[in-house]
C-alpha atoms as a PDB file:
ATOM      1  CA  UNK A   1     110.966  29.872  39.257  1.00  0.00           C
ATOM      2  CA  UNK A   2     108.770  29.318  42.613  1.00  0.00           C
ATOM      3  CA  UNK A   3     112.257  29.965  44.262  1.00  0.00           C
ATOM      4  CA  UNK A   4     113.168  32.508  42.581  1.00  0.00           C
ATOM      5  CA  UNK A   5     110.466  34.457  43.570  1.00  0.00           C
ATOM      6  CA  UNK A   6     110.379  33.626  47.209  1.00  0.00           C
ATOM      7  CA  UNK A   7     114.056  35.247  47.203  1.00  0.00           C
ATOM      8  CA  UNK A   8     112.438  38.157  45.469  1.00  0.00           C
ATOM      9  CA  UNK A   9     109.706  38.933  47.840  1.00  0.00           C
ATOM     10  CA  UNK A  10     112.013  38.345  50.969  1.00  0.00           C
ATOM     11  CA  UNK A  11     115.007  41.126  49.253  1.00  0.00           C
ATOM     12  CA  UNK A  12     111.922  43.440  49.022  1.00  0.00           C
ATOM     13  CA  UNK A  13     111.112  42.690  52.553  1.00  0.00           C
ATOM     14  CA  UNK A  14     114.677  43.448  53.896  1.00  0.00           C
ATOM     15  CA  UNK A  15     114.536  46.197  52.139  1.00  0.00           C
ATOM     16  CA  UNK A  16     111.098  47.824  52.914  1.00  0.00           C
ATOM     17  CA  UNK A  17     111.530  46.992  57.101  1.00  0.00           C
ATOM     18  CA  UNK A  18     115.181  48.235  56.608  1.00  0.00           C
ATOM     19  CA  UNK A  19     114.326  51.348  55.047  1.00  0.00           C
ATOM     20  CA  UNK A  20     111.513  52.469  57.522  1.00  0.00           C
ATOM     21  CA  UNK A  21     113.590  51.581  60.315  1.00  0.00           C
ATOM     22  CA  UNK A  22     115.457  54.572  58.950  1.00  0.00           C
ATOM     23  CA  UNK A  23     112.336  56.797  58.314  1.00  0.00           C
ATOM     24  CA  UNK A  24     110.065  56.018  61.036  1.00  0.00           C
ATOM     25  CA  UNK A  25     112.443  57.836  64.061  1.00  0.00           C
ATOM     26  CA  UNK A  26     112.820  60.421  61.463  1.00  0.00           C
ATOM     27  CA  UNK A  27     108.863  61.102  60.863  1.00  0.00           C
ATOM     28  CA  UNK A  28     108.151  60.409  64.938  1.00  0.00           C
ATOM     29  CA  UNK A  29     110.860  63.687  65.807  1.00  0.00           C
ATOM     30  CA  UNK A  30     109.733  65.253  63.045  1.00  0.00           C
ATOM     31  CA  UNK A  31     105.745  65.310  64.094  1.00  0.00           C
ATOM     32  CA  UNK A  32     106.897  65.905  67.937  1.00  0.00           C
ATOM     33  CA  UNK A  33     108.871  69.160  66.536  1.00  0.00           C
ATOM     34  CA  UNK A  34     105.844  70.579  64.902  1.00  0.00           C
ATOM     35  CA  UNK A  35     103.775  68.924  68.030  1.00  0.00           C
ATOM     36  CA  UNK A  36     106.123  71.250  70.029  1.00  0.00           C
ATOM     37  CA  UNK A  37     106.157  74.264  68.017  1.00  0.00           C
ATOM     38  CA  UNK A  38     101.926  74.527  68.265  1.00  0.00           C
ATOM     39  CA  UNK A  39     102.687  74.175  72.048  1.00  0.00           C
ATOM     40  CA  UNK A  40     105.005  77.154  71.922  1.00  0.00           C
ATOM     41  CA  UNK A  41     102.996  79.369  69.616  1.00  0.00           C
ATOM     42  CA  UNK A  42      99.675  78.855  71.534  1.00  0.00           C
ATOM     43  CA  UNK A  43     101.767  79.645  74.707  1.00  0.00           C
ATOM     44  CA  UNK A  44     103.228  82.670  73.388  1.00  0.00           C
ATOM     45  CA  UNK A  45     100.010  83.830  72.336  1.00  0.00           C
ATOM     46  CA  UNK A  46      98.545  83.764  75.010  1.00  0.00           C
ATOM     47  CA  UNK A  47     101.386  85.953  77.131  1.00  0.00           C
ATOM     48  CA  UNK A  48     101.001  88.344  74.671  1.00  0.00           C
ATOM     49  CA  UNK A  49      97.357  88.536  74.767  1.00  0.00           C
ATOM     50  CA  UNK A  50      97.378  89.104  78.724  1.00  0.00           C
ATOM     51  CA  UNK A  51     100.114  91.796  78.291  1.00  0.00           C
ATOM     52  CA  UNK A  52      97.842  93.701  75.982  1.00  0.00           C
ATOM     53  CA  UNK A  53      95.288  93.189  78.381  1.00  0.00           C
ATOM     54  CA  UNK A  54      97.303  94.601  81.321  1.00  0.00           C
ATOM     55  CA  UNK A  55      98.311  97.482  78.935  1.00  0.00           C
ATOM     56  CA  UNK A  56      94.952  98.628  78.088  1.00  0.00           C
ATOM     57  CA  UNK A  57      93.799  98.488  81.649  1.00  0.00           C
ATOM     58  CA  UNK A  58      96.456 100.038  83.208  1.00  0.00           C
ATOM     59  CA  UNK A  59      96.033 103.057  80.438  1.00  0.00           C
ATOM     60  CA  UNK A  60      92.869 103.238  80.969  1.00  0.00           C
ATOM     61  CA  UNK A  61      92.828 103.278  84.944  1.00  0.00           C
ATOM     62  CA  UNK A  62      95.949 105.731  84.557  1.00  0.00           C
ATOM     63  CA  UNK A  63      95.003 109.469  84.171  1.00  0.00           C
ATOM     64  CA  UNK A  64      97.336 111.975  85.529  1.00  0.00           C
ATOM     65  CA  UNK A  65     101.255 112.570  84.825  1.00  0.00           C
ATOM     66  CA  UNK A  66     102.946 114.197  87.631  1.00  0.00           C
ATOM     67  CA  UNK A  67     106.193 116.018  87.112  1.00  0.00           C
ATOM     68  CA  UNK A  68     107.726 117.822  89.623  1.00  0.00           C
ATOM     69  CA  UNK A  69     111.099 119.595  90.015  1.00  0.00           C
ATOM     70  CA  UNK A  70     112.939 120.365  93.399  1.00  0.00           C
ATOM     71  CA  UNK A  71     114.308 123.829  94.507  1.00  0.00           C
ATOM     72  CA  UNK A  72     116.535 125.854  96.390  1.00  0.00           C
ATOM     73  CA  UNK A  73     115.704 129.470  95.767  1.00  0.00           C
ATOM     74  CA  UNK A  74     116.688 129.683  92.017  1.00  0.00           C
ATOM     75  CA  UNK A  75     118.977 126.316  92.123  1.00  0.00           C
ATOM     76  CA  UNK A  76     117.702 123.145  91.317  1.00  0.00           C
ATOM     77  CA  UNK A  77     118.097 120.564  94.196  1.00  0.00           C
ATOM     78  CA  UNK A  78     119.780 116.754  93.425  1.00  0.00           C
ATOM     79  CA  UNK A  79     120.112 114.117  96.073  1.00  0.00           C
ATOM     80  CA  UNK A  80     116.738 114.244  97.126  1.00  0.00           C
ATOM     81  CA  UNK A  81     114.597 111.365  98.216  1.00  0.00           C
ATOM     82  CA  UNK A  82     111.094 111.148  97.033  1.00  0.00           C
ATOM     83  CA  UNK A  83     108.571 108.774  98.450  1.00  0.00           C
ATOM     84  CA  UNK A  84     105.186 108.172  96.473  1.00  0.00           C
ATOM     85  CA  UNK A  85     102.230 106.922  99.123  1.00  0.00           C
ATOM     86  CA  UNK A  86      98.928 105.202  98.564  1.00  0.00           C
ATOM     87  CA  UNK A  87      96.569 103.840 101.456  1.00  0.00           C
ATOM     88  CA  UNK A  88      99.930 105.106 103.692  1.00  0.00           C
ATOM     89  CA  UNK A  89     102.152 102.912 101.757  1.00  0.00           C
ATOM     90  CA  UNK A  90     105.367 103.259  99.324  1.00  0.00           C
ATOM     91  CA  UNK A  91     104.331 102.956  95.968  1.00  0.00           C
ATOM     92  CA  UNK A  92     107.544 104.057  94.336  1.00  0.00           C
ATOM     93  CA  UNK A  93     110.718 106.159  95.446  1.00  0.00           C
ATOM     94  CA  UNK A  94     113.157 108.373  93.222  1.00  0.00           C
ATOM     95  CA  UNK A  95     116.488 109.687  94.064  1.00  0.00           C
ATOM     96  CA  UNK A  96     116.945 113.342  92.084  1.00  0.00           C
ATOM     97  CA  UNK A  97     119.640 114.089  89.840  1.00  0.00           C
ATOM     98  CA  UNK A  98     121.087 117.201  88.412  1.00  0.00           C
ATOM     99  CA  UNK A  99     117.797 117.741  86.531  1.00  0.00           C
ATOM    100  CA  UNK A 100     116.043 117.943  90.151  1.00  0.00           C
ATOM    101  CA  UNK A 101     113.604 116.307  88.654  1.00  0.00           C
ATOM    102  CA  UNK A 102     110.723 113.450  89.774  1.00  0.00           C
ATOM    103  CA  UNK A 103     107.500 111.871  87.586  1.00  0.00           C
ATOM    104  CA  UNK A 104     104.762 109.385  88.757  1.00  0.00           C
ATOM    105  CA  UNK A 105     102.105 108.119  86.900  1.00  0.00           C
ATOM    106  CA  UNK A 106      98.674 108.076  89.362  1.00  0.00           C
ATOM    107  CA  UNK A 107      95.649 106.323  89.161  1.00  0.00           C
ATOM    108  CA  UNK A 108      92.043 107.706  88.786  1.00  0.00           C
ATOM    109  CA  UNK A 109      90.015 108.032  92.175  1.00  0.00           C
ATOM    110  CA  UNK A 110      92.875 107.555  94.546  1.00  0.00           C
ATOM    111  CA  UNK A 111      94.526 109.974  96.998  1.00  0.00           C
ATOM    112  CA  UNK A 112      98.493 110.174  97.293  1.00  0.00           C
ATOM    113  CA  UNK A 113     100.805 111.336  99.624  1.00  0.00           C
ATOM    114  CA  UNK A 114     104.109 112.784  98.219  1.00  0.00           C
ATOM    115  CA  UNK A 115     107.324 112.786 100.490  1.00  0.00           C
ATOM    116  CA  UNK A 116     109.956 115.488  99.763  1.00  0.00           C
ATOM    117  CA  UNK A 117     113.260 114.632 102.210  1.00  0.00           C
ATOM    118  CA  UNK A 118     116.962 115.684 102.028  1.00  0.00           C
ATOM    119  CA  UNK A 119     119.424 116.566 104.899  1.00  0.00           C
ATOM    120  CA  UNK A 120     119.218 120.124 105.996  1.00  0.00           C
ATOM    121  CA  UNK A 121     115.691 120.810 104.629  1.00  0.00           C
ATOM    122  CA  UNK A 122     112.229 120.705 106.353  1.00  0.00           C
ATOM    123  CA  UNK A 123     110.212 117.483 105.547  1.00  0.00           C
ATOM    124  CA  UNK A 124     107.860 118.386 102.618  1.00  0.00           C
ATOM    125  CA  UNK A 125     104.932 116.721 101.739  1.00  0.00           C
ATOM    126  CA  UNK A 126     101.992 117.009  99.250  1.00  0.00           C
ATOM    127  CA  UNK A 127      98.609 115.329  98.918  1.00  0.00           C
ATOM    128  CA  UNK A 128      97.430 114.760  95.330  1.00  0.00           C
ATOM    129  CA  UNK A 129      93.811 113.200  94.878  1.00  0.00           C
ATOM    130  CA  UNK A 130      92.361 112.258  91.611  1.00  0.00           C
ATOM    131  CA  UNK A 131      89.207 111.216  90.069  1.00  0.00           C
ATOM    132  CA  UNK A 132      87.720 110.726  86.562  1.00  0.00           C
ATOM    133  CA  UNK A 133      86.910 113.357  84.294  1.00  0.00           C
ATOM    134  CA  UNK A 134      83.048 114.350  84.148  1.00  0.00           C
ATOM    135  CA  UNK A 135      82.454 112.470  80.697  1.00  0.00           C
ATOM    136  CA  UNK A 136      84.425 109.268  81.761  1.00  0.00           C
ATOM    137  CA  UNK A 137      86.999 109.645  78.844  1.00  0.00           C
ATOM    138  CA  UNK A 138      90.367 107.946  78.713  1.00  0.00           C
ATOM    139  CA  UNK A 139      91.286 111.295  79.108  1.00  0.00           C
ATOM    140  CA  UNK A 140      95.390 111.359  80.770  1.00  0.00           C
ATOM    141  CA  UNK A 141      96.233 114.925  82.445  1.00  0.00           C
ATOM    142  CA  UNK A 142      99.815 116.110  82.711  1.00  0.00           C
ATOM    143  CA  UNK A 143     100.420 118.501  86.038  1.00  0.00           C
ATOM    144  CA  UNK A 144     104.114 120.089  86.193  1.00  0.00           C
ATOM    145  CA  UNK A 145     104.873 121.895  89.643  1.00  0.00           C
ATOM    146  CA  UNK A 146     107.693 122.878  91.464  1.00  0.00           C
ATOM    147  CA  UNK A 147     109.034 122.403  94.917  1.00  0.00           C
ATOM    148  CA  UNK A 148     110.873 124.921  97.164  1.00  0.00           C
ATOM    149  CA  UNK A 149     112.507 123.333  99.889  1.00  0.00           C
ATOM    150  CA  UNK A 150     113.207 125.370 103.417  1.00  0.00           C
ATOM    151  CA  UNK A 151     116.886 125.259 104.921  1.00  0.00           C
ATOM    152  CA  UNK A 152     116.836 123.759 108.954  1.00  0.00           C
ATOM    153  CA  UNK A 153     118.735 126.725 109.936  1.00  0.00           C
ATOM    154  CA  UNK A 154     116.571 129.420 108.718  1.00  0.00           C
ATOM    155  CA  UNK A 155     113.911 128.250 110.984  1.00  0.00           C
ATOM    156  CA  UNK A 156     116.166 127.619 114.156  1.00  0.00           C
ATOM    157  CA  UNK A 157     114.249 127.256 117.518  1.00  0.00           C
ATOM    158  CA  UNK A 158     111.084 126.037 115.555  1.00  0.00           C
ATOM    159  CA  UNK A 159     109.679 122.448 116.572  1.00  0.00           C
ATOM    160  CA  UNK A 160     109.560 119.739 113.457  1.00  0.00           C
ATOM    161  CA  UNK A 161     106.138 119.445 114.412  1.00  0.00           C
ATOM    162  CA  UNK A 162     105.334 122.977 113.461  1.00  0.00           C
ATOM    163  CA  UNK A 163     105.860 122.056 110.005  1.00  0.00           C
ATOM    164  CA  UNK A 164     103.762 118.474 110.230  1.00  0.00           C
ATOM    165  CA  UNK A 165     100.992 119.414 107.683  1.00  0.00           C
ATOM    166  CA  UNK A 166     100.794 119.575 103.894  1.00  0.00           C
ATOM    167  CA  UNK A 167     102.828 121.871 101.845  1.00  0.00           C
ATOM    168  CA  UNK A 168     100.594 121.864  98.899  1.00  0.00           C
ATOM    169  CA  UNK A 169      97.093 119.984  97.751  1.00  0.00           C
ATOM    170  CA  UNK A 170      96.848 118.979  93.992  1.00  0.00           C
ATOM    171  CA  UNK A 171      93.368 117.924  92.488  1.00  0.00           C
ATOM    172  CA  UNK A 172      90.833 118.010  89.763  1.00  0.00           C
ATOM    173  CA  UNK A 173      88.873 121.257  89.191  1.00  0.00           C
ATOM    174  CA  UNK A 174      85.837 121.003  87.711  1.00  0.00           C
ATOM    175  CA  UNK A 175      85.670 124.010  86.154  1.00  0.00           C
ATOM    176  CA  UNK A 176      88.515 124.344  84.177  1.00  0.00           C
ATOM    177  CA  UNK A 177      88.542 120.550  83.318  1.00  0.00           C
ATOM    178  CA  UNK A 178      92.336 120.441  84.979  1.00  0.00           C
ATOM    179  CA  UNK A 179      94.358 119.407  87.796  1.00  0.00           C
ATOM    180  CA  UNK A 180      95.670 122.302  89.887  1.00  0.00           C
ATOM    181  CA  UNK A 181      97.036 123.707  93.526  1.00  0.00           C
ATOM    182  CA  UNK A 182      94.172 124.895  95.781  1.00  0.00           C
ATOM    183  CA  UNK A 183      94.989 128.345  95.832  1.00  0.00           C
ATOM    184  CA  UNK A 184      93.296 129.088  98.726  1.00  0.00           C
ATOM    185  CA  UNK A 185      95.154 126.619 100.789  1.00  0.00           C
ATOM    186  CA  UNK A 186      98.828 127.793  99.502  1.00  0.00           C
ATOM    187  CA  UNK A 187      97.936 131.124 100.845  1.00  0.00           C
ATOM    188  CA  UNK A 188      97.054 130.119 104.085  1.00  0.00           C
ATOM    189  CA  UNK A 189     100.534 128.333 104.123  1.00  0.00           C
ATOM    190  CA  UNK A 190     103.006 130.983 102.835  1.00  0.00           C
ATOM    191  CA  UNK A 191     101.150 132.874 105.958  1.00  0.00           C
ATOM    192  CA  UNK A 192     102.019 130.143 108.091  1.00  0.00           C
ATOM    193  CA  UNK A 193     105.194 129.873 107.036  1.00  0.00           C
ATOM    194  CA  UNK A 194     106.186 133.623 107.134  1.00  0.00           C
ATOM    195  CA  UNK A 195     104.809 133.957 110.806  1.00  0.00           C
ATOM    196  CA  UNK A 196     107.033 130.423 111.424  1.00  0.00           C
ATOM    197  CA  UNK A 197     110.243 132.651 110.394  1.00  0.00           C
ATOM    198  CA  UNK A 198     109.021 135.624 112.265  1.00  0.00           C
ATOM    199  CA  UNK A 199     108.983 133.536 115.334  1.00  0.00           C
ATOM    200  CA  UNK A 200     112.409 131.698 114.687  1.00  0.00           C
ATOM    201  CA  UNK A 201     113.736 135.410 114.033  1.00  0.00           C
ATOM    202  CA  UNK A 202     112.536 136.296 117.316  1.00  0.00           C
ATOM    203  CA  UNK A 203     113.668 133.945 119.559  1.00  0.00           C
ATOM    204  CA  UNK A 204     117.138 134.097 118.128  1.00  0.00           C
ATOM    205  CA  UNK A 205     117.737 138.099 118.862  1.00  0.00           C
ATOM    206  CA  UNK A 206     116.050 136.780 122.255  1.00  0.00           C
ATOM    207  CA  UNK A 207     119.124 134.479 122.129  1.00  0.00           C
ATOM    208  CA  UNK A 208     116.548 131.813 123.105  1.00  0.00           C
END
């Protein structure tokens, strides 16, 4: 009987050690799965929670849409490079296509140089300065304009440097709560640039 039992209690033994051999490895990558899943949830998490964060600041700190279109006369221009500048640097450039058309997104209380360039044309470019809106909203602007370019030969015998200054300002009026052209300033440079042709028209019956 005494032997009997002893043979019992050593079957249960093999059997017991023999099955969690089995189960043990099975339960260890089973914890280190999960163990590995919390990892990759908390990480995830967390990227998404600092992309939200970039989001919101970057709409906040955005507040003017700028959409411009490029022309010839009547025809819309393709082909042409345009350079964005902040603190003299490239920000972002844009080829044209068909559509002649160009968009940045700006940032409040910054001032931007636009670069208008294509073969054949005069170098264009326009300064854009922004600011926040006199209540501080999240406020975002939209400003559409439109860019005439000037053919070389139409202004033959002129110097480059005649045409080294800004074709346009953009900024925030105050009193209509918008961004807009100074008026003023594009008067004084259609003047400019009609006594610039005179001159070129001059010198070429001169034959100079």
């Amino acid at each position: 009987m005494c032997l009997l039992k002893y043979s019992f209690l050593i079957t249960i033994s093999k059997v017991y050690f023999s099955t969690n051999s089995c189960i043990f490895p099975y339960y260890y990558a089973l914890m280190k799965m999960k163990k590995i899943k919390r990892i990759f949830l908390v990480t995830l998490l967390a990227l998404l929670a600092n992309t939200g964060l970039k989001a919101q600041e970057t709409f906040k700190s955005s507040i003017l849409e700028l959409k411009g279109y490029v022309y010839d006369g009547e025809e819309k221009v393709d082909g042409v490079m345009i350079r964005l500048y902040q603190n003299e640097r490239v920000v972002k450039k844009v080829l044209t296509k068909r559509n002649a058309k160009f968009e940045f997104i700006l940032f409040k209380n910054s001032r931007y140089k636009i670069e208008i360039v294509k073969d054949g044309y005069v170098k264009e470019f326009i300064l854009v300065a922004t600011k926040e809106s006199p209540d501080y909203s999240n406020k975002k602007y939209v400003f559409e304009f439109g860019v005439d370019l000037k053919k070389l030969e139409e202004f033959k015998g002129m110097e480059l440097t005649d045409f080294d200054y800004p074709s346009a300002k953009i900024s925030y009026d105050v009193e209509s709560n918008e961004y807009t052209h100074d008026k003023f300033y594009d008067k004084m440079i259609k003047t400019r640039i009609a006594k610039l042709k005179l001159m070129s028209d001059s010198k070429l019956e001169k034959g100079q």
